[in-house]
Protein backbone atom coordinates (compact mmCIF):
# COMPACT_ATOMS: atom_id res chain seq x y z
CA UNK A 1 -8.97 -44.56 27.59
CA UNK A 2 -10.65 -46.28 30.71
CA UNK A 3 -11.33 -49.57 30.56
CA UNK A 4 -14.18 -51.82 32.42
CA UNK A 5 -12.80 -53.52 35.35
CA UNK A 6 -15.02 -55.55 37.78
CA UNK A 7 -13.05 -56.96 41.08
CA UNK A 8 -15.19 -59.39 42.56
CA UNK A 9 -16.05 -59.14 46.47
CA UNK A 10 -13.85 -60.54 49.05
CA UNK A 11 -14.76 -61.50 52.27
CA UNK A 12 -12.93 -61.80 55.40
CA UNK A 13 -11.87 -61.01 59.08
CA UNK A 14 -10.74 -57.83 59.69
CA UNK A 15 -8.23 -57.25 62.27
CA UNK A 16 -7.54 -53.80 63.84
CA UNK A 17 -3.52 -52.71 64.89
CA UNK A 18 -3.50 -50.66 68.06
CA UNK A 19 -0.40 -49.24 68.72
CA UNK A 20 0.26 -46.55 72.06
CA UNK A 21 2.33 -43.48 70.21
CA UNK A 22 5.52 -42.47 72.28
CA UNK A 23 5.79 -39.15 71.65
CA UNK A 24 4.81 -36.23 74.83
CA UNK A 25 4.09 -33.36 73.10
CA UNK A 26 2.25 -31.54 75.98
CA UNK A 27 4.94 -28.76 76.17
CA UNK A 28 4.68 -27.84 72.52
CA UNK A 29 0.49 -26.75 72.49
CA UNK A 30 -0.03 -24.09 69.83
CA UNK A 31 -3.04 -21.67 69.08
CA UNK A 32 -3.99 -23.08 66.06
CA UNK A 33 -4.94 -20.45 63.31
CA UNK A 34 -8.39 -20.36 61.87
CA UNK A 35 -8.69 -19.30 58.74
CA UNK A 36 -11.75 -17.40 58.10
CA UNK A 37 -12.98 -19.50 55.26
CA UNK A 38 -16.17 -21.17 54.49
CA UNK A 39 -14.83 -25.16 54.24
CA UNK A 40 -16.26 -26.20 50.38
CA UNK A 41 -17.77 -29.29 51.07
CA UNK A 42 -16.84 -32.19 47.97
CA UNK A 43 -17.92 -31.84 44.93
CA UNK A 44 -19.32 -35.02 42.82
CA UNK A 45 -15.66 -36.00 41.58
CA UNK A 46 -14.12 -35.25 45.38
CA UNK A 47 -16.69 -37.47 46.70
CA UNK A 48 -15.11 -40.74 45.52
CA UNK A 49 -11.69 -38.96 47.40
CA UNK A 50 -12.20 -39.02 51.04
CA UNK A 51 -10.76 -41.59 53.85
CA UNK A 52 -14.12 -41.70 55.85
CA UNK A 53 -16.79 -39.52 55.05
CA UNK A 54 -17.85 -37.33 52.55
CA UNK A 55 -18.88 -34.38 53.70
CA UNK A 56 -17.36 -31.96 57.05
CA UNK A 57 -19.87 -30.11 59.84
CA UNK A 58 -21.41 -26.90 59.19
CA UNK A 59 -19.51 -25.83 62.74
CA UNK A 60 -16.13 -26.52 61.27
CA UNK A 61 -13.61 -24.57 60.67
CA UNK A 62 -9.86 -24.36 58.64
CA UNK A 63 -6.73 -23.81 60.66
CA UNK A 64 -3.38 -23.71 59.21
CA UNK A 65 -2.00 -25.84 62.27
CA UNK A 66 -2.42 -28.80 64.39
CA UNK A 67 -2.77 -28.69 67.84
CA UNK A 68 1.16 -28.41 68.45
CA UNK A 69 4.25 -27.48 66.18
CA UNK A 70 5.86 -30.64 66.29
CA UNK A 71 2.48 -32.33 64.33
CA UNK A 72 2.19 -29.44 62.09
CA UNK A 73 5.54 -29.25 61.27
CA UNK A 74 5.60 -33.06 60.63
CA UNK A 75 3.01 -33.16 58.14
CA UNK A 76 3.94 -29.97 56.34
CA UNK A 77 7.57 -31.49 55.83
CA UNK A 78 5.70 -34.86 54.51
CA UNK A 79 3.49 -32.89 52.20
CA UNK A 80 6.80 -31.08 50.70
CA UNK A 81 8.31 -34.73 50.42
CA UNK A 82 5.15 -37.00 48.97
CA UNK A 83 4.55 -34.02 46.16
CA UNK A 84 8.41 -34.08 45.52
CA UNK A 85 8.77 -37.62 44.93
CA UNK A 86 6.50 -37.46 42.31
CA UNK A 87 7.91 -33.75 40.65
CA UNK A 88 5.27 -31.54 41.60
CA UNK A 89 4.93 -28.31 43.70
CA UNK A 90 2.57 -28.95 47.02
CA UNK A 91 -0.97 -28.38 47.24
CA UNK A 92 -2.53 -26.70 49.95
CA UNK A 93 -2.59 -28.47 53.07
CA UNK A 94 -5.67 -27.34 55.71
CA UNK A 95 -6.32 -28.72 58.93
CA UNK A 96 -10.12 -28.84 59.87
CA UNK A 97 -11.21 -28.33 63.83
CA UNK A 98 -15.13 -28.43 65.15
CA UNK A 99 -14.16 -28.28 69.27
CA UNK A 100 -18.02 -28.45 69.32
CA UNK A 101 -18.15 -31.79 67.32
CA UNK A 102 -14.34 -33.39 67.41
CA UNK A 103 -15.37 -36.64 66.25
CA UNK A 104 -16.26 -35.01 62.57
CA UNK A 105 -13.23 -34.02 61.56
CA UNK A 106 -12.24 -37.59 62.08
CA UNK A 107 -11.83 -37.52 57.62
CA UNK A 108 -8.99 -36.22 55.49
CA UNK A 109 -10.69 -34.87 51.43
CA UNK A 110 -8.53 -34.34 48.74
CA UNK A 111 -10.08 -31.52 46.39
CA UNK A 112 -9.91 -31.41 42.36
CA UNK A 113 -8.64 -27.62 43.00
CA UNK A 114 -5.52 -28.34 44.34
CA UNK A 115 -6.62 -28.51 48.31
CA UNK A 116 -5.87 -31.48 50.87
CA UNK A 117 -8.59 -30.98 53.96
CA UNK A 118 -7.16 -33.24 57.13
CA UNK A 119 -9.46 -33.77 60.12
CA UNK A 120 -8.09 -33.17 63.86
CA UNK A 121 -9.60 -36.21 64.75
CA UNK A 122 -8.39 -38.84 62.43
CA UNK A 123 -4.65 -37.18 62.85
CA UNK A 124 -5.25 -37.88 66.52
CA UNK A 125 -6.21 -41.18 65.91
CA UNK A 126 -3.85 -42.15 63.56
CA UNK A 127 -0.91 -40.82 65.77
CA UNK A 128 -2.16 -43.01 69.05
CA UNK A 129 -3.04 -46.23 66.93
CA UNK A 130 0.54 -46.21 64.97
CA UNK A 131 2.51 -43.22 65.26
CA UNK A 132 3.27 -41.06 62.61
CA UNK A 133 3.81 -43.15 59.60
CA UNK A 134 0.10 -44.15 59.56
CA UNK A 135 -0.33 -40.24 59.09
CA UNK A 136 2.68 -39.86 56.60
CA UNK A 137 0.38 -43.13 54.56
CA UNK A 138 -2.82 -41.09 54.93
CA UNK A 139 -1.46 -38.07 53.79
CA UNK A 140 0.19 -39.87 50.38
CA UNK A 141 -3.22 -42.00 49.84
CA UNK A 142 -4.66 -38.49 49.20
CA UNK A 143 -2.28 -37.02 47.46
CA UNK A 144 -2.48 -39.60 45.42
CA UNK A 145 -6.11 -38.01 44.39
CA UNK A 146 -4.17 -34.87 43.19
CA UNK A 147 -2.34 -37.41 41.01
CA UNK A 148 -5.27 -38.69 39.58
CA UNK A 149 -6.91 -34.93 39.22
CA UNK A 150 -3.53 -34.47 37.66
CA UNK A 151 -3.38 -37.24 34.89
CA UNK A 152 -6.69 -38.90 34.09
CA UNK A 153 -6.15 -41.50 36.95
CA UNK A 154 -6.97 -44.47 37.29
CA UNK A 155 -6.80 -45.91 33.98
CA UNK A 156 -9.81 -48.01 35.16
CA UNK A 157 -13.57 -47.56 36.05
CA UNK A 158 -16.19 -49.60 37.38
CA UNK A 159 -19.60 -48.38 39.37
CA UNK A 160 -17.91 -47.81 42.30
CA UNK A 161 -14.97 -45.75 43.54
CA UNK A 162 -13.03 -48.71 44.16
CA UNK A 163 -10.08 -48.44 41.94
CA UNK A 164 -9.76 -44.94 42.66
CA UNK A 165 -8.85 -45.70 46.25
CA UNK A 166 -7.48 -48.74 45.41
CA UNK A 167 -4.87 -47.31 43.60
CA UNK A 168 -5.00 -44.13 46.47
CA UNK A 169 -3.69 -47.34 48.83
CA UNK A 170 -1.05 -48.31 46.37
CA UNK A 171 0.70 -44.65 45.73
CA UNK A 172 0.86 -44.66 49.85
CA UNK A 173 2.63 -47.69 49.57
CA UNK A 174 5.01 -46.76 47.09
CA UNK A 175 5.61 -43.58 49.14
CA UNK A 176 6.06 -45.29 52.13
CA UNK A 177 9.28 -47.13 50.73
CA UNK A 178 10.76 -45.12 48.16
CA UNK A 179 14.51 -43.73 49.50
CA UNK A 180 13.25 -40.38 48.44
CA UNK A 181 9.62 -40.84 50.61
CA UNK A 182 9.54 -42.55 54.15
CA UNK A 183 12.27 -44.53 53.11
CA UNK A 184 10.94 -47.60 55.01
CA UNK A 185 12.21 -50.61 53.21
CA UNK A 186 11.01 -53.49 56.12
CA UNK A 187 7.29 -53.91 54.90
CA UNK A 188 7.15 -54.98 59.46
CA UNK A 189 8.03 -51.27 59.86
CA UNK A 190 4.68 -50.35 58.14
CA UNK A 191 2.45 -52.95 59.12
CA UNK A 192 1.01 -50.89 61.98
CA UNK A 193 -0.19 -47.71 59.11
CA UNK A 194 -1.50 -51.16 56.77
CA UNK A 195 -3.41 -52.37 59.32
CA UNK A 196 -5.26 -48.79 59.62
CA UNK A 197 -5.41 -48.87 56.13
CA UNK A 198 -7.08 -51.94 55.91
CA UNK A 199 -9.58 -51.35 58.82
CA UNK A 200 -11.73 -48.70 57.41
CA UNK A 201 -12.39 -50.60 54.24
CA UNK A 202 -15.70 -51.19 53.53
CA UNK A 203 -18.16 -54.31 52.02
CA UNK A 204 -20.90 -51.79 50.31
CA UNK A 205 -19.75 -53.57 47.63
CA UNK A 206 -22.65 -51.96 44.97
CA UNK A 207 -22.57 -48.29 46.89
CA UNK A 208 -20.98 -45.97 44.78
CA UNK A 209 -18.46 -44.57 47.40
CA UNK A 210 -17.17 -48.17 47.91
CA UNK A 211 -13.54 -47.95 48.81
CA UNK A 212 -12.48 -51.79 48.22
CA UNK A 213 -12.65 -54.50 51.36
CA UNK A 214 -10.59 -54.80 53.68
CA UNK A 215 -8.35 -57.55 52.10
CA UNK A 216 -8.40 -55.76 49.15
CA UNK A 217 -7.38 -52.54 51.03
CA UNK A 218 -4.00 -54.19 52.31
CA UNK A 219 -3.53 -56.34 49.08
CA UNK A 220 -3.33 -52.87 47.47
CA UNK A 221 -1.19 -51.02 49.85
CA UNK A 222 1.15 -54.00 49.72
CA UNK A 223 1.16 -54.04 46.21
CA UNK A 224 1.81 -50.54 45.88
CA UNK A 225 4.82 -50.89 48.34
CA UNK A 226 6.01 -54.06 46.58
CA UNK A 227 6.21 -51.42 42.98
CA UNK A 228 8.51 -49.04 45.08
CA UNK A 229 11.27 -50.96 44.46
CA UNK A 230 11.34 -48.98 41.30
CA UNK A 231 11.42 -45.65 39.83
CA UNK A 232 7.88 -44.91 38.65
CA UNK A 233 6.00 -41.88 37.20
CA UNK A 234 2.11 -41.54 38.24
CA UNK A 235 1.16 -43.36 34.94
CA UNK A 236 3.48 -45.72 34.93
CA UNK A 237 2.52 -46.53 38.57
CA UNK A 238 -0.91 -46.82 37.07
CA UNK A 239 -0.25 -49.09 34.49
CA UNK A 240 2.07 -51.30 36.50
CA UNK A 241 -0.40 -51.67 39.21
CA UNK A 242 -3.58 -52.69 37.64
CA UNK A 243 -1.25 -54.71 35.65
CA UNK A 244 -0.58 -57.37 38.42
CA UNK A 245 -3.78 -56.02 40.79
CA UNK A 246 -6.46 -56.69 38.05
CA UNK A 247 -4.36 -60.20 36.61
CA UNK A 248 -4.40 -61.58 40.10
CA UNK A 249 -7.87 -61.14 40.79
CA UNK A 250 -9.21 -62.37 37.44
CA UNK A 251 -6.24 -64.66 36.66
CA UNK A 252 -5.36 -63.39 33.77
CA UNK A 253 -1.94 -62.40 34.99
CA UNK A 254 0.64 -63.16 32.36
CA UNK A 255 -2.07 -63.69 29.72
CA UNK A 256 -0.73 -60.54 28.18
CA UNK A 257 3.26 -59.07 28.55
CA UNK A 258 3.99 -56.00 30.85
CA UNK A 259 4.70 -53.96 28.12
CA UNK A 260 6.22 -50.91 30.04
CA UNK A 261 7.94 -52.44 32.60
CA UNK A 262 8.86 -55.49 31.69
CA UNK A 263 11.81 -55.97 33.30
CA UNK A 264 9.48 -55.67 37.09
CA UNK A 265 7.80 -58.95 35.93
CA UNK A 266 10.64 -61.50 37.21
CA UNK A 267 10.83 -59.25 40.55
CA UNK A 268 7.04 -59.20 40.79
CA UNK A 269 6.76 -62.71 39.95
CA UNK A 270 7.89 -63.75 43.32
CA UNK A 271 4.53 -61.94 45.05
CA UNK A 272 2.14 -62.91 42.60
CA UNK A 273 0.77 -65.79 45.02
CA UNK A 274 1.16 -63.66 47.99
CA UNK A 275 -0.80 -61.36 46.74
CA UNK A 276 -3.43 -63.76 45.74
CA UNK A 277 -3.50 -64.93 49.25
CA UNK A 278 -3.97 -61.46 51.25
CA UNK A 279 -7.01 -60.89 48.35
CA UNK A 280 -8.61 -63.63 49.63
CA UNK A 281 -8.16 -63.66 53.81
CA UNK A 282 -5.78 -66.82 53.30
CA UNK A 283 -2.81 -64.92 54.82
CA UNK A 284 -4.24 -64.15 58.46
CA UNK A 285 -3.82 -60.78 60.22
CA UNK A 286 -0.70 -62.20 62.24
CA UNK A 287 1.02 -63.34 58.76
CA UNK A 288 0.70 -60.10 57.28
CA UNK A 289 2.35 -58.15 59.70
CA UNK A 290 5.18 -60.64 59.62
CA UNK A 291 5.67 -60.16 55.90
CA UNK A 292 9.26 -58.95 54.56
């Protein structure tokens, strides 16, 4: 059953990580593969599961590759290892190129069928702000889509597609540090693919494809990573995370047990405050990054 949940707005600065990516890969240029396949565009339901936009260019087209083997290989091996962590066979992963229009593609869609669409241009972007790990966290946030097509998820509506992404953020988290996902345990490690995260939220706070503020973007992620200390299933992510996301904003955190988990509660318990603070701006861009 869904349940009513209203997060109130949250203003603050936002502050943008750029990063210069290391890797040459000018020797490894590939003809990428076009598919010769109409791209759907969203449904209603996929609408609320893009990272930018909703819709792609009529000029666009699918490809089965990026732009060189190295990038194509990387992100098929992270879509094998996101849909294993969580027991499930892959969807299909598509790569979308417009070389008349670049800058559209710059939007990754995860479909109800089964389909993850990535644009050229936010890969590209992604890559040069933060390297590959702010990819890896893109590609998990909508995967974590299929889990909701999957299960029913989130266990929480409001007006807006807020706690859909919201908890999109928090399964990239989780990936992001589980042993068996990116494996990056030092939350500094990730603070570059947060910070990207973070800087395309949104304060169309009443607009229906409202993906959560910017402090609410990286409270989320952060949360999500902070719940990879354990071994979760998608619905007991679920549970766990509007558990302590929806108590700290409303403050009725610990009005009512952790019935699930409760044994996460005196690990949790540590963050609650924390968490409080990157909700509200308190903890400034330079803090967050620091974070352990």
């Amino acid at each position: 059953m869904k349940i009513k949940l209203y997060f109130p707005v949250i203003t603050g600065a936002i502050a943008v990580l750029s990063l210069a990516a290391c890797n040459d890969d000018s020797l490894e240029n590939i003809e990428p593969q076009q598919e010769n396949q109409r791209i759907e565009q969203p449904n209603a339901l996929e609408k609320v599961c893009y990272y930018v936009d909703q819709y792609w260019s009529s000029s666009a087209v699918l490809t089965t590759s990026l732009p060189t083997s190295t990038d194509t290989n990387f992100m098929n091996s992270q879509m094998t290892k996101i849909a294993s962590l969580w027991g499930r066979s892959n969807p299909t992963l598509r790569f979308v190129n417009d070389p008349s229009n670049p800058n559209s593609t710059y939007n990754a869609i995860s479909y109800s069928t089964g389909k993850i669409y990535y644009g050229y241009a936010i890969y590209a972007d992604a890559k040069n702000k933060g390297g590959n790990i702010v990819n890896a966290m893109i590609l998990a946030h909508e995967y974590g889509h299929q889990l909701q097509y999957i299960f029913g998820l989130p266990s929480v509506s409001e007006s807006t597609a807020r706690p859909n992404e919201l908890e999109a953020d928090g399964f990239a988290g989780y990936y992001l540090r589980r042993p068996a996902g990116y494996n990056q345990t030092s939350f500094a490690q990730i603070a570059a693919a947060y910070e990207f995260a973070q800087s395309i939220g949104d304060y169309q706070t009443t607009s229906a494809g409202h993906h959560g503020t910017p402090p609410q973007r990286r409270s989320a992620v952060r949360l999500g990573f902070l719940l990879g200390q354990y071994d979760l299933t998608a619905s007991s992510f679920d549970y766990n995370f509007f558990y302590y996301y929806q108590g700290v904003l409303n403050g009725t955190y610990k009005m009512g047990k952790n019935s699930q988990n409760p044994e996460i509660d005196a690990y949790m318990s540590k963050y609650i405050d924390e968490l409080r603070k990157i909700q509200s701006g308190e903890i400034s861009a330079e803090e967050f990054k620091n974070l352990q």
